[in-house]
C-alpha atoms as a PDB file:
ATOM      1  CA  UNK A   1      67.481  89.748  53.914  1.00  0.00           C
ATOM      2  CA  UNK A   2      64.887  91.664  56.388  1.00  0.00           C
ATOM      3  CA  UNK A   3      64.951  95.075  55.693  1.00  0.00           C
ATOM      4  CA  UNK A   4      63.322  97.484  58.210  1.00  0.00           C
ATOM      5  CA  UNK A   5      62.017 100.747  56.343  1.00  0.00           C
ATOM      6  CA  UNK A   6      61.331 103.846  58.998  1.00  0.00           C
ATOM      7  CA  UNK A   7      59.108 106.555  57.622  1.00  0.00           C
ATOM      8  CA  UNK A   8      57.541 109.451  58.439  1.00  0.00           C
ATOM      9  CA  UNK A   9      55.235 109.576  55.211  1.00  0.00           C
ATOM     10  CA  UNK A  10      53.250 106.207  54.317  1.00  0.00           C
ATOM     11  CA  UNK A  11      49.485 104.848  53.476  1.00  0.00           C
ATOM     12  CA  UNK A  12      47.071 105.838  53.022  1.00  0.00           C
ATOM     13  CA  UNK A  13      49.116 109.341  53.270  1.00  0.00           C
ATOM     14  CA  UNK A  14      49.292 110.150  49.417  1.00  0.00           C
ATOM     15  CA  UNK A  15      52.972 111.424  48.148  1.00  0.00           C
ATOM     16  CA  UNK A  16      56.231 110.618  46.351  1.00  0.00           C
ATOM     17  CA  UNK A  17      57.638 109.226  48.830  1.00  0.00           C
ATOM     18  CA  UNK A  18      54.911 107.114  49.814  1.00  0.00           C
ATOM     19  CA  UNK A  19      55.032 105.683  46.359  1.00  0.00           C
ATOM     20  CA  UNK A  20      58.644 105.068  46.294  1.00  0.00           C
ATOM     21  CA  UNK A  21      58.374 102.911  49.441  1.00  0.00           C
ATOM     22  CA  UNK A  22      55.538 100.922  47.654  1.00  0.00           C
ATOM     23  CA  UNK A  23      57.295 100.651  44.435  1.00  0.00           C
ATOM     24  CA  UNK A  24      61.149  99.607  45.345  1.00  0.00           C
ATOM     25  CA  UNK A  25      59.159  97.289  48.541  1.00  0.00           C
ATOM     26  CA  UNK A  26      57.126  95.648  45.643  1.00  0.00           C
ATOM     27  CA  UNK A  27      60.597  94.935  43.924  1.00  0.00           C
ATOM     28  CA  UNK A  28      62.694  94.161  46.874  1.00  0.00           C
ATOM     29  CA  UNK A  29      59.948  91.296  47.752  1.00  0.00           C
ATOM     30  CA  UNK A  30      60.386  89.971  44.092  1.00  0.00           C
ATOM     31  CA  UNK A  31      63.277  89.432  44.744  1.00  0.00           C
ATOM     32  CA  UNK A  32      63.087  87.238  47.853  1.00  0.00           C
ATOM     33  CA  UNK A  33      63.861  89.871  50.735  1.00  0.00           C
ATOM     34  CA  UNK A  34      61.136  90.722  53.919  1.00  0.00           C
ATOM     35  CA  UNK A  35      60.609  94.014  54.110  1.00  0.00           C
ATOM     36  CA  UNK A  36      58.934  95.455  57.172  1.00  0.00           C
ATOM     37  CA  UNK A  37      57.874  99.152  57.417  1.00  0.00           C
ATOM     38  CA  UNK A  38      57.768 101.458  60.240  1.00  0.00           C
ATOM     39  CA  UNK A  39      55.593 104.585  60.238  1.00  0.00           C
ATOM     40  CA  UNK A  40      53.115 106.482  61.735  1.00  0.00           C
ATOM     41  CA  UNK A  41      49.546 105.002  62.130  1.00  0.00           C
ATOM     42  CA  UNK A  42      46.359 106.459  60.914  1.00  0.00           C
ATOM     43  CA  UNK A  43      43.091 106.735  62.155  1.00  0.00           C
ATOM     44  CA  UNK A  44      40.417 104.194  60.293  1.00  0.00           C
ATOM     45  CA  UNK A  45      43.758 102.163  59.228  1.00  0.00           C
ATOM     46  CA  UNK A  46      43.483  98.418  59.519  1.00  0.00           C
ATOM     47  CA  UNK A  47      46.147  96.221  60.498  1.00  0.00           C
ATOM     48  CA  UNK A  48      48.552  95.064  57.822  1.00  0.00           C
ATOM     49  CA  UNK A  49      51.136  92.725  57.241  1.00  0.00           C
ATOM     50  CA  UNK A  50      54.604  93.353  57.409  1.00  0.00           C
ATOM     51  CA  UNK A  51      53.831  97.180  59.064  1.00  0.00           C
ATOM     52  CA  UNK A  52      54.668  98.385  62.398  1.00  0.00           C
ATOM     53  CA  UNK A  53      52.363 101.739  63.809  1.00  0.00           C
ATOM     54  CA  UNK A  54      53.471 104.266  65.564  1.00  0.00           C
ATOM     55  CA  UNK A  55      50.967 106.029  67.643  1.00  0.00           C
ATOM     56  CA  UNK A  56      50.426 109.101  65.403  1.00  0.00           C
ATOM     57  CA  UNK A  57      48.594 113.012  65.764  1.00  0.00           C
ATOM     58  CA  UNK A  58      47.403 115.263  62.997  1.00  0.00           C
ATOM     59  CA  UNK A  59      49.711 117.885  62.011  1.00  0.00           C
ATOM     60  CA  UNK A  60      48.237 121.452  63.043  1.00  0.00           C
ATOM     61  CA  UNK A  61      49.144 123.136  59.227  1.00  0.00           C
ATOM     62  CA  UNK A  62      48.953 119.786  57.056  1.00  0.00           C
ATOM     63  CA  UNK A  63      45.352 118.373  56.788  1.00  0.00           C
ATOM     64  CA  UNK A  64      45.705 114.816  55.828  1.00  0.00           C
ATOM     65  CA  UNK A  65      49.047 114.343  57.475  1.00  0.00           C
ATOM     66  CA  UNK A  66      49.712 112.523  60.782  1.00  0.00           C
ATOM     67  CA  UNK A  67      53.041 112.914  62.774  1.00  0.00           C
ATOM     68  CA  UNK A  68      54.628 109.436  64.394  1.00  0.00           C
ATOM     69  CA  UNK A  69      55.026 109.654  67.859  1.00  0.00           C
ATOM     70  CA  UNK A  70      58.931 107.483  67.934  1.00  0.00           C
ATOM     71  CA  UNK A  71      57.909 105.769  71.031  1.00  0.00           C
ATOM     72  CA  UNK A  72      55.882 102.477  71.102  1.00  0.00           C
ATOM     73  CA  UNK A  73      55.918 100.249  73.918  1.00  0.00           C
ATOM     74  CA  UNK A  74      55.942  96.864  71.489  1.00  0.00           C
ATOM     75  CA  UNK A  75      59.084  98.010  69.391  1.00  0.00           C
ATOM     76  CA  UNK A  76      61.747  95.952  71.128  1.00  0.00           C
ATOM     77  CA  UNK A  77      59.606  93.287  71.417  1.00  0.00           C
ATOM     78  CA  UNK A  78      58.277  93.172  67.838  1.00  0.00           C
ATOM     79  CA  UNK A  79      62.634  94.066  66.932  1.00  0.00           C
ATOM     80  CA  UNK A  80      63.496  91.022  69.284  1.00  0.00           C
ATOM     81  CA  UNK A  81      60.840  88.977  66.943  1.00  0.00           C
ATOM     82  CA  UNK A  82      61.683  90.150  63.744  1.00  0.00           C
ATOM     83  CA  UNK A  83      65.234  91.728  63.390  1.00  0.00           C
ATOM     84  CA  UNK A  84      66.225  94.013  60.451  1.00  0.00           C
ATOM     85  CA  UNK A  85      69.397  93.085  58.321  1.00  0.00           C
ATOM     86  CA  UNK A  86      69.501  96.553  57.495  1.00  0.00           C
ATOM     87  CA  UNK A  87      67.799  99.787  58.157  1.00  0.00           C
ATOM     88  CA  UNK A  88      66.634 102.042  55.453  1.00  0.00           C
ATOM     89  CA  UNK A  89      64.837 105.477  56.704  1.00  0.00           C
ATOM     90  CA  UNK A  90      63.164 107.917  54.666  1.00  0.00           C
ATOM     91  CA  UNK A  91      63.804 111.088  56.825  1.00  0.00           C
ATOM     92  CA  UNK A  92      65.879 112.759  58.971  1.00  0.00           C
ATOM     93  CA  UNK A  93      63.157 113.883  61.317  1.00  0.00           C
ATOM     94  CA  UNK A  94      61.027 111.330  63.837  1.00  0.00           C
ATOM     95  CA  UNK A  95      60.806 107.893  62.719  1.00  0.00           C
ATOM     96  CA  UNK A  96      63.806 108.599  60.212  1.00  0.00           C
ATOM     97  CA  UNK A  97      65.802 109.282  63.411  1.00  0.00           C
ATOM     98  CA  UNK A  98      64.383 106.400  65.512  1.00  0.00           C
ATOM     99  CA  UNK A  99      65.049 104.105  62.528  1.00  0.00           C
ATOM    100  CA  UNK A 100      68.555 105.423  62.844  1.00  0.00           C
ATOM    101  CA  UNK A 101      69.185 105.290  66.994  1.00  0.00           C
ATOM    102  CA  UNK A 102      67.764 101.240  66.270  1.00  0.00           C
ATOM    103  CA  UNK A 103      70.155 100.353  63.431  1.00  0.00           C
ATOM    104  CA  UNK A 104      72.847 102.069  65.957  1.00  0.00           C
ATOM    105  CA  UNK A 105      71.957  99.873  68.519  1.00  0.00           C
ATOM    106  CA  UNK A 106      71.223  96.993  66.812  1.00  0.00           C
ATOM    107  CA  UNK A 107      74.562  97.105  65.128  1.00  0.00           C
ATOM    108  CA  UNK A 108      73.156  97.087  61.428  1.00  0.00           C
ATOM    109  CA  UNK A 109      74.064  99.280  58.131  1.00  0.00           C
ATOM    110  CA  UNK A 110      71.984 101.846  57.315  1.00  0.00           C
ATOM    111  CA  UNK A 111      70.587 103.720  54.433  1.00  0.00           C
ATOM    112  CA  UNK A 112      69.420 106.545  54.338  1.00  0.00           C
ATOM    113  CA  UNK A 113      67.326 107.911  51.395  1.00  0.00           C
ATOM    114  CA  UNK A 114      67.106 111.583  50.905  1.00  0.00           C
ATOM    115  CA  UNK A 115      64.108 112.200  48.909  1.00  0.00           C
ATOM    116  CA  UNK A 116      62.606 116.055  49.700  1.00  0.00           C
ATOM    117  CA  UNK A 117      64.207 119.211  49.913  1.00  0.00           C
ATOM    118  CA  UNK A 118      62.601 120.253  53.380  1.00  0.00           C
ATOM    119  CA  UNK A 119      63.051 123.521  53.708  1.00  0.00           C
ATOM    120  CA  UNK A 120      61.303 123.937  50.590  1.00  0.00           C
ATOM    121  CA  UNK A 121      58.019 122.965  52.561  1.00  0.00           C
ATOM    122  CA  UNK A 122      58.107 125.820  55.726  1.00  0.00           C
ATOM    123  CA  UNK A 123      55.587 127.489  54.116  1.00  0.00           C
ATOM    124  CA  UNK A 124      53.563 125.047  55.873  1.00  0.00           C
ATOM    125  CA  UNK A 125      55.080 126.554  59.493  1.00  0.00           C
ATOM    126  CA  UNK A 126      52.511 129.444  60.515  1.00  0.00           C
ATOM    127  CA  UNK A 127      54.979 131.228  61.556  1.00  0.00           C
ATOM    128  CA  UNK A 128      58.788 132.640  61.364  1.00  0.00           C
ATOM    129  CA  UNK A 129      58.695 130.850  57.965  1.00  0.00           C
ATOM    130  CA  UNK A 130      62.981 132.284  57.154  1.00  0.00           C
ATOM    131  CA  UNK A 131      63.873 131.009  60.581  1.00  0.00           C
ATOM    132  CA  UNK A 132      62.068 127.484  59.877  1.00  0.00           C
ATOM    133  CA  UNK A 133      63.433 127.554  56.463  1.00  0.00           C
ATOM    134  CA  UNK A 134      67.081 128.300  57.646  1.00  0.00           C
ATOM    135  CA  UNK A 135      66.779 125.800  60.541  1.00  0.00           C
ATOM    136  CA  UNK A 136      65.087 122.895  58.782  1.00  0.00           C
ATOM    137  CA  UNK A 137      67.906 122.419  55.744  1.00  0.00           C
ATOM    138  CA  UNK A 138      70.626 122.634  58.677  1.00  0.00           C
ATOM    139  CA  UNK A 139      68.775 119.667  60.239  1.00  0.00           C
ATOM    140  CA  UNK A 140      68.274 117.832  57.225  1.00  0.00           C
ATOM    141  CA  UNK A 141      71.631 118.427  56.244  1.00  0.00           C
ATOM    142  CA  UNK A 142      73.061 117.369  59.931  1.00  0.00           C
ATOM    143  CA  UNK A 143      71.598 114.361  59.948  1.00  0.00           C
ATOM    144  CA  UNK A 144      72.154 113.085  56.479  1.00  0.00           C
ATOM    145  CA  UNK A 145      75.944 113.476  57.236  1.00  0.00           C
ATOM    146  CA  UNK A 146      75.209 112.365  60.797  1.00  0.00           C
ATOM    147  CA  UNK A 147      74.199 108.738  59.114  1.00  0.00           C
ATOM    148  CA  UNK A 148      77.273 108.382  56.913  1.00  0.00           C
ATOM    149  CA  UNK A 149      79.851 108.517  59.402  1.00  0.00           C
END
């Protein structure tokens, strides 16, 4: 099975959910599948196997952390060349929601893994931090019942 992983968090970005994408990817391999992940790219990052970049900028409030840009010019190509089984994002904000508008139009499952309480982090917003906080669970919450239906 070829299983596309979208994420907005990856290497050499340093987190949980970075290494929960390494760990169950290191398993799922083991086992036989491809798995391909999509994220954002870095600067100084060298091309690797098995992982599609998105053009990526620095967040403003988050040293060390680059958004993904969900638009790259070689994605239908490169989905035309190597097409996911199944989908499995890691957010429900830029390249967990691309991840999710491709397995849509693809026609394949998808998973969605729910792994950070979001509005737990808008003290990283420099301002209107209640209004982010309020805003950002509603979101997160949207979307993760978005995916399931």
């Amino acid at each position: 099975m070829r299983i596309g992983i979208f994420t907005d968090s990856y290497k050499p970005y340093i987190g949980g959910v970075v290494r929960s994408i390494e760990l169950f990817t290191e398993e799922l391999r083991k086992l036989g599948h491809e798995v391909i992940i999509f994220a954002p790219k870095y600067p100084g990052v060298q091309k690797e196997k098995d992982v599609f970049r998105f053009p990526a900028i620095p967040t403003p409030t988050y040293k060390g952390f680059y958004l993904g840009i969900p638009f790259s010019t070689g994605l239908e190509r490169f989905l035309e060349q190597h097409p996911p089984d199944v989908i499995h994002v890691q957010s429900p904000f830029l390249l967990g929601r691309l991840g999710a508008r491709v397995a849509r139009k693809l026609g394949v499952p998808l998973v969605f893994t729910y792994h950070t309480l979001y509005d737990q982090y808008t003290h990283y917003v420099p301002f209107a931090r209640e209004f982010s906080k309020g805003i950002t669970a509603k979101c997160a919450w949207i979307f993760a019942i978005a995916v399931t239906w």
